[in-house]
N, C-alpha and C. Protein backbone atom coordinates (compact mmCIF):
# COMPACT_ATOMS: atom_id res chain seq x y z
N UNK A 1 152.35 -23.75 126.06
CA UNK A 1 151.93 -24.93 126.80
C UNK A 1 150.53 -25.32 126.33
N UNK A 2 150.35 -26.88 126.02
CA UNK A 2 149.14 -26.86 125.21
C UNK A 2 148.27 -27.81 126.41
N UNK A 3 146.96 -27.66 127.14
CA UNK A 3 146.22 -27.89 128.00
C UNK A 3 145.89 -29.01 127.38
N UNK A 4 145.04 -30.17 128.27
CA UNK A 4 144.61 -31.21 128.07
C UNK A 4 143.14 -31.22 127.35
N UNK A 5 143.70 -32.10 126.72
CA UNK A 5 142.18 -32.51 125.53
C UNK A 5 141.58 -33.81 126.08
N UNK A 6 140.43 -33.56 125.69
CA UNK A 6 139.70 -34.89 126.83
C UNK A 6 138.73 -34.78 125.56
N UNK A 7 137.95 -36.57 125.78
CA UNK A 7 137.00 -36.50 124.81
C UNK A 7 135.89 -36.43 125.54
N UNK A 8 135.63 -35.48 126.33
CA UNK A 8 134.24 -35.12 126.94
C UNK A 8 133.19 -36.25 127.23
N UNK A 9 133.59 -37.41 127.35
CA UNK A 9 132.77 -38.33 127.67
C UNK A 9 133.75 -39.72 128.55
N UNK A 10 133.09 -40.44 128.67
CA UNK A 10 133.78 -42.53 129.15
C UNK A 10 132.98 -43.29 127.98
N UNK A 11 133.69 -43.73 127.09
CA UNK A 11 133.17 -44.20 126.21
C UNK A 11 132.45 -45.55 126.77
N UNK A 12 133.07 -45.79 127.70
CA UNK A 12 132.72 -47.45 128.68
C UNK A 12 131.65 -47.10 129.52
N UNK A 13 131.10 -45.71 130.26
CA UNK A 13 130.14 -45.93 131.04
C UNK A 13 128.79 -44.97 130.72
N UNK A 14 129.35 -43.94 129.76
CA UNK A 14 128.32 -43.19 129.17
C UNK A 14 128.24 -43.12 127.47
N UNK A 15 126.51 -42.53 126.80
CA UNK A 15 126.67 -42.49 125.44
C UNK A 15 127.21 -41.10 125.31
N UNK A 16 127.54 -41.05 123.47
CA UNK A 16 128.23 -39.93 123.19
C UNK A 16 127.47 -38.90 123.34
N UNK A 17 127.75 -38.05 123.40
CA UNK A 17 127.30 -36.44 123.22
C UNK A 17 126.17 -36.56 122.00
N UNK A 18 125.12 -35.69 122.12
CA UNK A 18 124.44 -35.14 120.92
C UNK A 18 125.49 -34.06 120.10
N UNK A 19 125.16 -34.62 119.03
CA UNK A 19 125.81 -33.92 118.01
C UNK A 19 124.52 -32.67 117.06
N UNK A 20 125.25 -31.61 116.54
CA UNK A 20 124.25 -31.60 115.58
C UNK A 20 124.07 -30.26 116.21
N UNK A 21 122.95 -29.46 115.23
CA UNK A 21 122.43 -27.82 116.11
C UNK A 21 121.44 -27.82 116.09
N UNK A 22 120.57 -26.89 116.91
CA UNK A 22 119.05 -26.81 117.01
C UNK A 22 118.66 -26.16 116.17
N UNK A 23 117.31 -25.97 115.67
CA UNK A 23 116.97 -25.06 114.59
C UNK A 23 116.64 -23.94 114.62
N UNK A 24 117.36 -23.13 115.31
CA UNK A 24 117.16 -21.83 115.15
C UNK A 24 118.99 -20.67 115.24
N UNK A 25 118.79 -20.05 114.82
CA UNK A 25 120.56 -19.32 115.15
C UNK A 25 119.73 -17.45 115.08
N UNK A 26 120.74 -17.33 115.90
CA UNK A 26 120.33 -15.43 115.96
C UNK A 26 121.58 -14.68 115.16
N UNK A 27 121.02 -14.00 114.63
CA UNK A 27 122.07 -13.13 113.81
C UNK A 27 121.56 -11.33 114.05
N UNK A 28 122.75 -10.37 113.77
CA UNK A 28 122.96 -9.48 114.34
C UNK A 28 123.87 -8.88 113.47
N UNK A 29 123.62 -7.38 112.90
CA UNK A 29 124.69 -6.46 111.87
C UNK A 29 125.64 -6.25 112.37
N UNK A 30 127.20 -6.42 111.85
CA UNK A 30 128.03 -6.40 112.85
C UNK A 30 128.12 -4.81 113.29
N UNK A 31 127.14 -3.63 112.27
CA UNK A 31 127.24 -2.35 112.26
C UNK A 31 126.40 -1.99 113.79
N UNK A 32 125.82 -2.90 114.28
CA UNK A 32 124.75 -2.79 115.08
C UNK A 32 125.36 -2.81 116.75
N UNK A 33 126.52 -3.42 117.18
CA UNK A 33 127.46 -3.82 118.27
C UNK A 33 127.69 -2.06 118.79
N UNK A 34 127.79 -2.50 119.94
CA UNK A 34 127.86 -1.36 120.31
C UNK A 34 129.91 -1.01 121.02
N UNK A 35 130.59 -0.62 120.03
CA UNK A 35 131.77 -0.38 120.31
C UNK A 35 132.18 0.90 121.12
N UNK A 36 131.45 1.75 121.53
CA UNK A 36 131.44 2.94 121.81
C UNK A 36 132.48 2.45 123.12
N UNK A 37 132.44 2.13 124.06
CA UNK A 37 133.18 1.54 125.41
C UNK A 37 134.15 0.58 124.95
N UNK A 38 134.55 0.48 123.70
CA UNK A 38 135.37 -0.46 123.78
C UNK A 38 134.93 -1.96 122.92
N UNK A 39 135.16 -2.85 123.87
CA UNK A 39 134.62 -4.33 123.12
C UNK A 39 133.11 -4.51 123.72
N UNK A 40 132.29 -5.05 122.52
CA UNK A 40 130.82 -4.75 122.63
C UNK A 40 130.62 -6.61 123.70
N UNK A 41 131.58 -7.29 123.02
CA UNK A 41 131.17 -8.30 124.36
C UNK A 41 131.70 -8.02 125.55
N UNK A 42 131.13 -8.37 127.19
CA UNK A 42 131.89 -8.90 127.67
C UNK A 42 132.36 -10.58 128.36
N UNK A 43 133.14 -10.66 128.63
CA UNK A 43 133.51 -12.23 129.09
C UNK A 43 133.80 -12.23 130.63
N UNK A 44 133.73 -13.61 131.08
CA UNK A 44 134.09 -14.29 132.23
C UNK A 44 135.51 -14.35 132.46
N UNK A 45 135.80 -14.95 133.37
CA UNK A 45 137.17 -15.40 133.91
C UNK A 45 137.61 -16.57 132.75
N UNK A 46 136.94 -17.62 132.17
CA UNK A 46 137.32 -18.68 131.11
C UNK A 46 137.01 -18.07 130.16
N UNK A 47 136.62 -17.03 129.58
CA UNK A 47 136.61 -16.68 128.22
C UNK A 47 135.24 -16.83 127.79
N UNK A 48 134.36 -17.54 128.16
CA UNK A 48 132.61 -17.17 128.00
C UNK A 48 131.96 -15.68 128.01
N UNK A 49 131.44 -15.91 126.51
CA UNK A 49 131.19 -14.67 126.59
C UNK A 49 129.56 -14.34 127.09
N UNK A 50 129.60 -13.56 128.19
CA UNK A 50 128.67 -13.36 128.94
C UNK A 50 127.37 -11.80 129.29
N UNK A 51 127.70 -11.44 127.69
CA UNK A 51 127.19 -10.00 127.53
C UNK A 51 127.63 -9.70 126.34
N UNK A 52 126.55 -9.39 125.43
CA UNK A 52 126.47 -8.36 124.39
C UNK A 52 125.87 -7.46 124.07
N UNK A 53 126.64 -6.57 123.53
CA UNK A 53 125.30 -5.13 123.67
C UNK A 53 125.73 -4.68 122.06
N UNK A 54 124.21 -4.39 122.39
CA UNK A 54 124.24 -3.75 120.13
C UNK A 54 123.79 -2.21 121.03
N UNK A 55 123.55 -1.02 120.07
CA UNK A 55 123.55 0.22 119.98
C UNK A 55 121.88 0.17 120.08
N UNK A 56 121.73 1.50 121.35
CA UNK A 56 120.24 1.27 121.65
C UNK A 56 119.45 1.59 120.59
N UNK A 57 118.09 0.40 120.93
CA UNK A 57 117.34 0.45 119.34
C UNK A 57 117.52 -0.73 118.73
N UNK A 58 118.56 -0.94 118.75
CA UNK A 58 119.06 -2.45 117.67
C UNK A 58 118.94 -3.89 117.96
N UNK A 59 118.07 -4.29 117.35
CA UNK A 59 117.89 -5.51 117.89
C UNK A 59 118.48 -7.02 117.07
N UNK A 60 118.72 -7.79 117.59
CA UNK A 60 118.68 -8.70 116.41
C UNK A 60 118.18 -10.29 115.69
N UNK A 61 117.71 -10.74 115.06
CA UNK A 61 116.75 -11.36 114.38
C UNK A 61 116.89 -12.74 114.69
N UNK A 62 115.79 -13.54 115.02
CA UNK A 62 115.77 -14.73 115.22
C UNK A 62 115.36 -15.52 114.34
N UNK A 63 116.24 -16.18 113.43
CA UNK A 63 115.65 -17.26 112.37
C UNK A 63 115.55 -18.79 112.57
N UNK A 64 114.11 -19.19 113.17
CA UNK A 64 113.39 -20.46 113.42
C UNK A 64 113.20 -21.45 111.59
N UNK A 65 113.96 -22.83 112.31
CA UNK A 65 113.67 -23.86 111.03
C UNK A 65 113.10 -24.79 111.27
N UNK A 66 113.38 -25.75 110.91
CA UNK A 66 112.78 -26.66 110.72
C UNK A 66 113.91 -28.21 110.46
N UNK A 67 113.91 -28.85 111.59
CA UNK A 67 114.89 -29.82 112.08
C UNK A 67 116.15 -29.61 111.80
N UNK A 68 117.02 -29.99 110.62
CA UNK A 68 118.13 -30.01 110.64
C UNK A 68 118.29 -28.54 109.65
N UNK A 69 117.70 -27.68 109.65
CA UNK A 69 117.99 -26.09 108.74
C UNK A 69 119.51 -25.38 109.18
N UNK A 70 119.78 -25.68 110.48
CA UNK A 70 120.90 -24.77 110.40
C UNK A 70 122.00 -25.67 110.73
N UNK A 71 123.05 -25.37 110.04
CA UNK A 71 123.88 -25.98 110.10
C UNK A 71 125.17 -25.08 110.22
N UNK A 72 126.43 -25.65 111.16
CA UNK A 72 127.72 -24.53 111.61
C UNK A 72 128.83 -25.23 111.62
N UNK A 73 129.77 -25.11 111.49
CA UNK A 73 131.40 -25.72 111.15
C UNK A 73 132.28 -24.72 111.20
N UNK A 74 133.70 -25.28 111.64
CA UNK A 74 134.80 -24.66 111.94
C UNK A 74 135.89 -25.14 111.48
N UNK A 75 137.05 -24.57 110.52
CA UNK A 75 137.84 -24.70 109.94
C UNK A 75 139.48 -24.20 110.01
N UNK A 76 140.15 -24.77 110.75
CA UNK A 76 141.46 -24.47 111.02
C UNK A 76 142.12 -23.72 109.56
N UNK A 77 142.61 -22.46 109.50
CA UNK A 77 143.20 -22.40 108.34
C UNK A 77 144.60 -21.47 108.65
N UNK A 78 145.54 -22.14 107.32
CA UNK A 78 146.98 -21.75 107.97
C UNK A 78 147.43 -20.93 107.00
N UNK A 79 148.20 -19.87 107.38
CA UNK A 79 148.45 -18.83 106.87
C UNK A 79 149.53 -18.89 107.07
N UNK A 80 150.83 -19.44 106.95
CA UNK A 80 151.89 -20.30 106.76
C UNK A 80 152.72 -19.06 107.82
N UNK A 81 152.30 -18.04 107.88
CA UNK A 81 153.37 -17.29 109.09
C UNK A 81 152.40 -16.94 110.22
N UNK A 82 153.18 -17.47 111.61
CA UNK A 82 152.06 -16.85 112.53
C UNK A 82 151.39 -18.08 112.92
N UNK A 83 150.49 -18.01 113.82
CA UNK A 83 150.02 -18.88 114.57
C UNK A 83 148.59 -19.49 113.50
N UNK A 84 148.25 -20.43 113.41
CA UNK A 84 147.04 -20.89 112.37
C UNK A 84 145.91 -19.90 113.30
N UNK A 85 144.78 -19.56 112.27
CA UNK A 85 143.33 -19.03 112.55
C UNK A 85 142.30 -19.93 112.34
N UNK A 86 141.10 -19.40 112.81
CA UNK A 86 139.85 -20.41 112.27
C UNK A 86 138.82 -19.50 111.73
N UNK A 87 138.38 -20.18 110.58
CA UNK A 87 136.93 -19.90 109.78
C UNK A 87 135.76 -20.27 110.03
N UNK A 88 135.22 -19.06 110.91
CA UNK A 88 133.57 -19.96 111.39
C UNK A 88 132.64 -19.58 110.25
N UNK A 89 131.99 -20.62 109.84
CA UNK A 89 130.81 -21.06 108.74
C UNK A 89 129.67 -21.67 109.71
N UNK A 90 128.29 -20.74 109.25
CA UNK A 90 126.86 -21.26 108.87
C UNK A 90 126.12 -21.50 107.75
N UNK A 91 124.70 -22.10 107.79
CA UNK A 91 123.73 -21.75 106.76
C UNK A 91 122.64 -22.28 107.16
N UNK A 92 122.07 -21.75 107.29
CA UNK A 92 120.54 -21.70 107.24
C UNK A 92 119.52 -21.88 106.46
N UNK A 93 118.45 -22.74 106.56
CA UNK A 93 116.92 -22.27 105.39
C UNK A 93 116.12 -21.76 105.77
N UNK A 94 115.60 -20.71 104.63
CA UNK A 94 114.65 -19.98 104.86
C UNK A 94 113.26 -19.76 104.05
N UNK A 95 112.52 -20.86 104.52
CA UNK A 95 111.07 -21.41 103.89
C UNK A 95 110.26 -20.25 103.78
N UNK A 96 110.38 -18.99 103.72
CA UNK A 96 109.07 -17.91 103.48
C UNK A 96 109.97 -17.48 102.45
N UNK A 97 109.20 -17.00 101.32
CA UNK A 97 109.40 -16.33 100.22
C UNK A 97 108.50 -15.15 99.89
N UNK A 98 108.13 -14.42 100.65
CA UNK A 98 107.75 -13.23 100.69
C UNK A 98 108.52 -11.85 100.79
N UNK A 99 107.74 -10.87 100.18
CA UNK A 99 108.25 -9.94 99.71
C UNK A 99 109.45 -9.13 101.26
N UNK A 100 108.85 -9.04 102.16
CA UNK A 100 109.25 -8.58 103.54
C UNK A 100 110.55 -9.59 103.62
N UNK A 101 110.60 -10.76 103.48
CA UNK A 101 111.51 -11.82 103.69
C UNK A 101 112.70 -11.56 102.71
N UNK A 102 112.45 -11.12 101.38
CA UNK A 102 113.14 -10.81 100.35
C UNK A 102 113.78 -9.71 100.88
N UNK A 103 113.31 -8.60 101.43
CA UNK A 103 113.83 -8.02 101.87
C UNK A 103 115.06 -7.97 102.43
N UNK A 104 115.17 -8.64 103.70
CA UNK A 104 115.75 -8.86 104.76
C UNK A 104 117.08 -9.94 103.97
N UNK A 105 116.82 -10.75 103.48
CA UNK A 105 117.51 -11.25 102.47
C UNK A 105 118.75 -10.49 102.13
N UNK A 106 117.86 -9.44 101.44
CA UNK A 106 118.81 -8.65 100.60
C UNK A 106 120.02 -7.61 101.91
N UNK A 107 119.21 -7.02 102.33
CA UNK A 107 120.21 -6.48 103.75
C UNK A 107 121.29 -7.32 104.33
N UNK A 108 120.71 -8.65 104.73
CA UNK A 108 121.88 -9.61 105.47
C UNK A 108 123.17 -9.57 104.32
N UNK A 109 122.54 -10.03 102.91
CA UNK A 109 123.51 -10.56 102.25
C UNK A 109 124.49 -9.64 101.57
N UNK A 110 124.35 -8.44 102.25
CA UNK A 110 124.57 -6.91 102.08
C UNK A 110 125.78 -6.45 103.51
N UNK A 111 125.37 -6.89 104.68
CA UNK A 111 126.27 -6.99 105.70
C UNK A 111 126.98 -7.91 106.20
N UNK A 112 127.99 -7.41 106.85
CA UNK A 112 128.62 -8.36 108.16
C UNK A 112 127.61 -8.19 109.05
N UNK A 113 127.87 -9.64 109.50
CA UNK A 113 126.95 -10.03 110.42
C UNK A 113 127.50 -10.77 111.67
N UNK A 114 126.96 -10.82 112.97
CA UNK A 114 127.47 -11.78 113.89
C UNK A 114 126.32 -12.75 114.30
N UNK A 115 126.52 -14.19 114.57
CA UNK A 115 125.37 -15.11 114.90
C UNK A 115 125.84 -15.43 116.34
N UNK A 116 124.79 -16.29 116.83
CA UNK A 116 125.08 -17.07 117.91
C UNK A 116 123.79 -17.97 117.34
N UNK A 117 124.61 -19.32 117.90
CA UNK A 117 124.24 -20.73 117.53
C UNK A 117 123.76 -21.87 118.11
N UNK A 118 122.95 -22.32 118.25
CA UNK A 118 122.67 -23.57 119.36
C UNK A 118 123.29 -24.55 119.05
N UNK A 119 124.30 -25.40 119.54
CA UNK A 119 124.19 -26.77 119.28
C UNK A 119 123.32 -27.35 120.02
N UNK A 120 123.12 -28.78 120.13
CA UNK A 120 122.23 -29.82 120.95
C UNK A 120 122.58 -30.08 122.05
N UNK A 121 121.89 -30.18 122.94
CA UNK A 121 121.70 -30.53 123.96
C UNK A 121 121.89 -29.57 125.01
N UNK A 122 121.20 -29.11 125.73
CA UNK A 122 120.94 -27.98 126.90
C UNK A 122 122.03 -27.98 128.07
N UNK A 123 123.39 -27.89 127.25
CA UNK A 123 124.42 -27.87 128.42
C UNK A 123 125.31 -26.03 128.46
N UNK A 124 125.87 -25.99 129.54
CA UNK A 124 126.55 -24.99 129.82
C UNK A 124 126.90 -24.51 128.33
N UNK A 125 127.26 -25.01 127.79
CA UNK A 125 128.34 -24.60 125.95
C UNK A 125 127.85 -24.76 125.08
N UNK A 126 126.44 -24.44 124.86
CA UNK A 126 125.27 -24.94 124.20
C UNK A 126 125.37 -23.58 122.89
N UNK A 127 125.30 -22.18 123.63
CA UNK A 127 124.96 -21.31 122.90
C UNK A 127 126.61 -20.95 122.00
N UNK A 128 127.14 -20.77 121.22
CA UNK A 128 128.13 -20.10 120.56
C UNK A 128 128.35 -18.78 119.64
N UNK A 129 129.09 -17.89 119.90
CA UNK A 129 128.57 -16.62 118.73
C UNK A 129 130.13 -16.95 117.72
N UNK A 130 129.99 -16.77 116.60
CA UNK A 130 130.37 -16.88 115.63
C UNK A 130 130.64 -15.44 115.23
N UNK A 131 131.88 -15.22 114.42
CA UNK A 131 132.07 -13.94 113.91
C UNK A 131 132.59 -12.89 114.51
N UNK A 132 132.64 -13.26 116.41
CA UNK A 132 132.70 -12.08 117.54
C UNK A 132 133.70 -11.05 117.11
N UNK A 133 134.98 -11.24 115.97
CA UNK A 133 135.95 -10.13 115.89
C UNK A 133 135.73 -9.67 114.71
N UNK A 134 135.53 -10.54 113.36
CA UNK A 134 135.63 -9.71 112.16
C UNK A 134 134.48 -9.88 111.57
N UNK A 135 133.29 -10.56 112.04
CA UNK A 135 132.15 -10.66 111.58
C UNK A 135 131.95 -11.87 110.40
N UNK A 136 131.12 -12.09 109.88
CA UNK A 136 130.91 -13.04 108.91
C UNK A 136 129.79 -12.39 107.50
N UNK A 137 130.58 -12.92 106.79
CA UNK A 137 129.52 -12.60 105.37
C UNK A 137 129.24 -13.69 104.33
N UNK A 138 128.14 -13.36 103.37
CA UNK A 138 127.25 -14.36 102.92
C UNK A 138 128.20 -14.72 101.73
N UNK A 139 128.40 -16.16 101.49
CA UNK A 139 129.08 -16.71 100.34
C UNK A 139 128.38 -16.78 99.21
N UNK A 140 129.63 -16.00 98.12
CA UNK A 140 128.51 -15.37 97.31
C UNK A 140 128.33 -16.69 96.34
N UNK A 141 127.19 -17.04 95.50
CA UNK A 141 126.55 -18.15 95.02
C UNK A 141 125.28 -18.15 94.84
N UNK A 142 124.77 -19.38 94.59
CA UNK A 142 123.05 -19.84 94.60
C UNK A 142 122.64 -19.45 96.01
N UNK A 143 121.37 -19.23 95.75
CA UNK A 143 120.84 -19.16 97.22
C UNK A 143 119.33 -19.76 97.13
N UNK A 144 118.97 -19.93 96.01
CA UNK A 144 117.42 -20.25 95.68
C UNK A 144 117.75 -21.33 94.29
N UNK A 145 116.72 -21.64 94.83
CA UNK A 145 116.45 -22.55 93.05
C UNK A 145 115.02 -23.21 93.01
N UNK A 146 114.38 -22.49 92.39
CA UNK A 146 112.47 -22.85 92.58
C UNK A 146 112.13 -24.22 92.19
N UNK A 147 113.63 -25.10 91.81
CA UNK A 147 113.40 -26.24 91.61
C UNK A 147 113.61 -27.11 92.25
N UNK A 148 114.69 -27.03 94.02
CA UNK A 148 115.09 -28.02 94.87
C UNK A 148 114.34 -27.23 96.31
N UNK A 149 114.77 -28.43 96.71
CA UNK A 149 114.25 -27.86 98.31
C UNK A 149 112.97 -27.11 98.66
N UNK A 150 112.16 -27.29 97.60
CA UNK A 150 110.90 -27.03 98.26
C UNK A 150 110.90 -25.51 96.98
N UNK A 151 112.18 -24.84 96.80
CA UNK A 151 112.26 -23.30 96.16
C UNK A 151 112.78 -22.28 97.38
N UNK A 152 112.82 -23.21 98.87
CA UNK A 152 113.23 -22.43 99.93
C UNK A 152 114.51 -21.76 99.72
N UNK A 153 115.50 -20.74 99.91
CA UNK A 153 116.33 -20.18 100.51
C UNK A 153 117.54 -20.77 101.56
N UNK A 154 118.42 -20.95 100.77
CA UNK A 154 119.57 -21.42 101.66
C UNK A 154 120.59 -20.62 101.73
N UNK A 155 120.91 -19.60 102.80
CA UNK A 155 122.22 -19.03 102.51
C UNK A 155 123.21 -19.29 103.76
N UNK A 156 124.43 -19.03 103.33
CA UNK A 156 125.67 -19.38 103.86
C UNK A 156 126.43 -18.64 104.26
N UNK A 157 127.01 -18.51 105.78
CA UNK A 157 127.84 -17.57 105.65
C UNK A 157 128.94 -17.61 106.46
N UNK A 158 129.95 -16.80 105.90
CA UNK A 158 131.35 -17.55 107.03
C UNK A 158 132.40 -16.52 106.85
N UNK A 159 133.42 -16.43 107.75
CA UNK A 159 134.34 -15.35 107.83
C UNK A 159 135.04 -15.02 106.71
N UNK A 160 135.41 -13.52 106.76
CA UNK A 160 135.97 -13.28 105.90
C UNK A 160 137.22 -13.56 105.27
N UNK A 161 137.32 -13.56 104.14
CA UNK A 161 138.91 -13.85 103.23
C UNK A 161 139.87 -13.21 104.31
N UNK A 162 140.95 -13.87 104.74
CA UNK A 162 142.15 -12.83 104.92
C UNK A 162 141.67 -12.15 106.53
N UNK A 163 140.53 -12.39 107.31
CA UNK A 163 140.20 -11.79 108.30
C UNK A 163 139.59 -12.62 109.11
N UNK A 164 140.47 -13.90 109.35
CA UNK A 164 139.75 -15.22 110.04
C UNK A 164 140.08 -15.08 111.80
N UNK A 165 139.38 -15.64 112.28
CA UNK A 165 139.54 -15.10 113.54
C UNK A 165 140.68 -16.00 114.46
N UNK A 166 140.65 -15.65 115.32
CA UNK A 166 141.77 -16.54 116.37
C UNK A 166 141.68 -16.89 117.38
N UNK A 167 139.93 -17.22 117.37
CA UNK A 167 139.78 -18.57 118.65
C UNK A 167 138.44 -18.90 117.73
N UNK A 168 138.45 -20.47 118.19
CA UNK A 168 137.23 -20.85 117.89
C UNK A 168 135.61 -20.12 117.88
N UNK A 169 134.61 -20.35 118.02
CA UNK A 169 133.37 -19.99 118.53
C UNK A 169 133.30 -19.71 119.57
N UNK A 170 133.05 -18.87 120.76
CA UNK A 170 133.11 -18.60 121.89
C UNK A 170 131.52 -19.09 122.57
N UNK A 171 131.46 -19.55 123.49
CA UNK A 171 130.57 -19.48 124.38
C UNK A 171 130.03 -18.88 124.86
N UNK A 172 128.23 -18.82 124.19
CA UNK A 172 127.43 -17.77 125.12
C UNK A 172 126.76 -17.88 126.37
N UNK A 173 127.26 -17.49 127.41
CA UNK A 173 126.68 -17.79 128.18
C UNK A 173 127.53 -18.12 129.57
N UNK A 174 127.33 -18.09 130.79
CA UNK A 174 127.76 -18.94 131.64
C UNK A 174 127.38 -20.29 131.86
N UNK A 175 126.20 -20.42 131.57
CA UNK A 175 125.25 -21.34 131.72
C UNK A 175 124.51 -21.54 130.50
N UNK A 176 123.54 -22.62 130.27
CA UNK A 176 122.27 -22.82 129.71
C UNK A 176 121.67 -21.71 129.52
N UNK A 177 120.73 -21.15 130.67
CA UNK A 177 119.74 -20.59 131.12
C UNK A 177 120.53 -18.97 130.89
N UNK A 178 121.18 -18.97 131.18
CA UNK A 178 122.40 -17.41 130.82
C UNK A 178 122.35 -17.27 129.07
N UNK A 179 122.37 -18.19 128.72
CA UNK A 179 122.89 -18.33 127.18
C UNK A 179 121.21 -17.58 126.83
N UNK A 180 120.37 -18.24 127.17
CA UNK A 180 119.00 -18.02 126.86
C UNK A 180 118.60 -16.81 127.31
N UNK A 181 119.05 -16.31 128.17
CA UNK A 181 118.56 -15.13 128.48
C UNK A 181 119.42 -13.77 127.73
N UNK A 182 120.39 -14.11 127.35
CA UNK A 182 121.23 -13.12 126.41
C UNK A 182 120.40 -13.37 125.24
N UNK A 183 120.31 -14.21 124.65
CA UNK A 183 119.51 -14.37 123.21
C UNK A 183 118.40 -13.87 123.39
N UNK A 184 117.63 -13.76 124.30
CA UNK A 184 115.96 -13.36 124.89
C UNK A 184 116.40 -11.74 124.85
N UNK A 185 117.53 -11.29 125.44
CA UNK A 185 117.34 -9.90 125.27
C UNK A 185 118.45 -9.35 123.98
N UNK A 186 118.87 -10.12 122.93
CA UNK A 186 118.91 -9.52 122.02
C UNK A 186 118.15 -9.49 120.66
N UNK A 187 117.19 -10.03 120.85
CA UNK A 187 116.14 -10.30 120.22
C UNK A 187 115.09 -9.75 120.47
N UNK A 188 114.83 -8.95 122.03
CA UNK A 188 113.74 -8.28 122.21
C UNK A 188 114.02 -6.72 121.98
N UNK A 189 112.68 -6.12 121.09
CA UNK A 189 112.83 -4.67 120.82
C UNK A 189 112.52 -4.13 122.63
């Protein structure tokens, strides 16, 4: 039974939705989740996911840009038996080119990783984590070129070959303010 699709707005009495993501996304080793109990999220009654826990100690990293730097998309893909999956894709820039930064670089693009994502505008479904079952990894390619973009760092990353997941992006958060406060404490040591 397939539920009703609505276009989230009255095109006649209100404007559209902000589109677009904020500039910042949190990312997290998927080695770092804490599976010990089972599933490291937990969720609500609608499927919002409303708790994550990484393994004590583990924290995970907040990468701040600069207006339109991060960018996220979702990709229906069909695997001709079985119900279709989806491919969640990011990418990010990353304007410091320092040695510590290089670093970290090299680790991410080294793991699975899980993000959570802002889109625009400060509503209930604002925050999204990406990756929640099989994690996401960096598409392998350019990532620099000292000749565009300033020489900044752009990398990309999106689910794996053959290990795409089977729901969209999930919702962090119950709320706004919920969403923010999960990101506030997985980000704090």
């Amino acid at each position: 039974m397939i539920n009703r699709i609505d276009l989230g707005f009255d095109p006649g009495t209100t404007e559209r939705p902000v589109g677009g993501t904020r500039k910042r996304i949190i990312v997290w080793d998927f080695e770092d989740l804490d599976f010990s109990s089972g599933d490291p999220y937990t969720y609500d009654g609608n499927e919002k996911i409303i708790g994550v826990s990484l393994k004590a100690g583990k924290v995970a990293l907040e990468l701040v840009g600069f207006r339109t730097d991060v960018k996220k998309s979702d990709e229906v893909i069909s695997l001709g038996l079985g119900p279709n999956q989806f491919k969640h894709m990011a990418s990010f820039v990353i304007c410091d080119r320092t040695q510590e930064q290089k670093n970290s670089i090299e680790k991410y693009s080294r793991s699975k990783v899980g993000m959570a994502a802002e889109n625009m505008g400060a509503d209930a479904d604002a925050w999204e984590v990406l990756g929640r079952k099989s994690g996401l990894e960096i598409v392998p390619g350019k990532i620099r070129d000292a000749h565009e973009n300033g020489g900044y760092f752009t990398l990309s990353f999106a689910t794996l070959e053959g290990e795409y997941e089977s729901k969209l992006p999930q919702t962090l958060g119950a709320n706004y303010a919920d969403g923010l406060t999960i990101v506030t404490a997985l980000i704090t040591p």
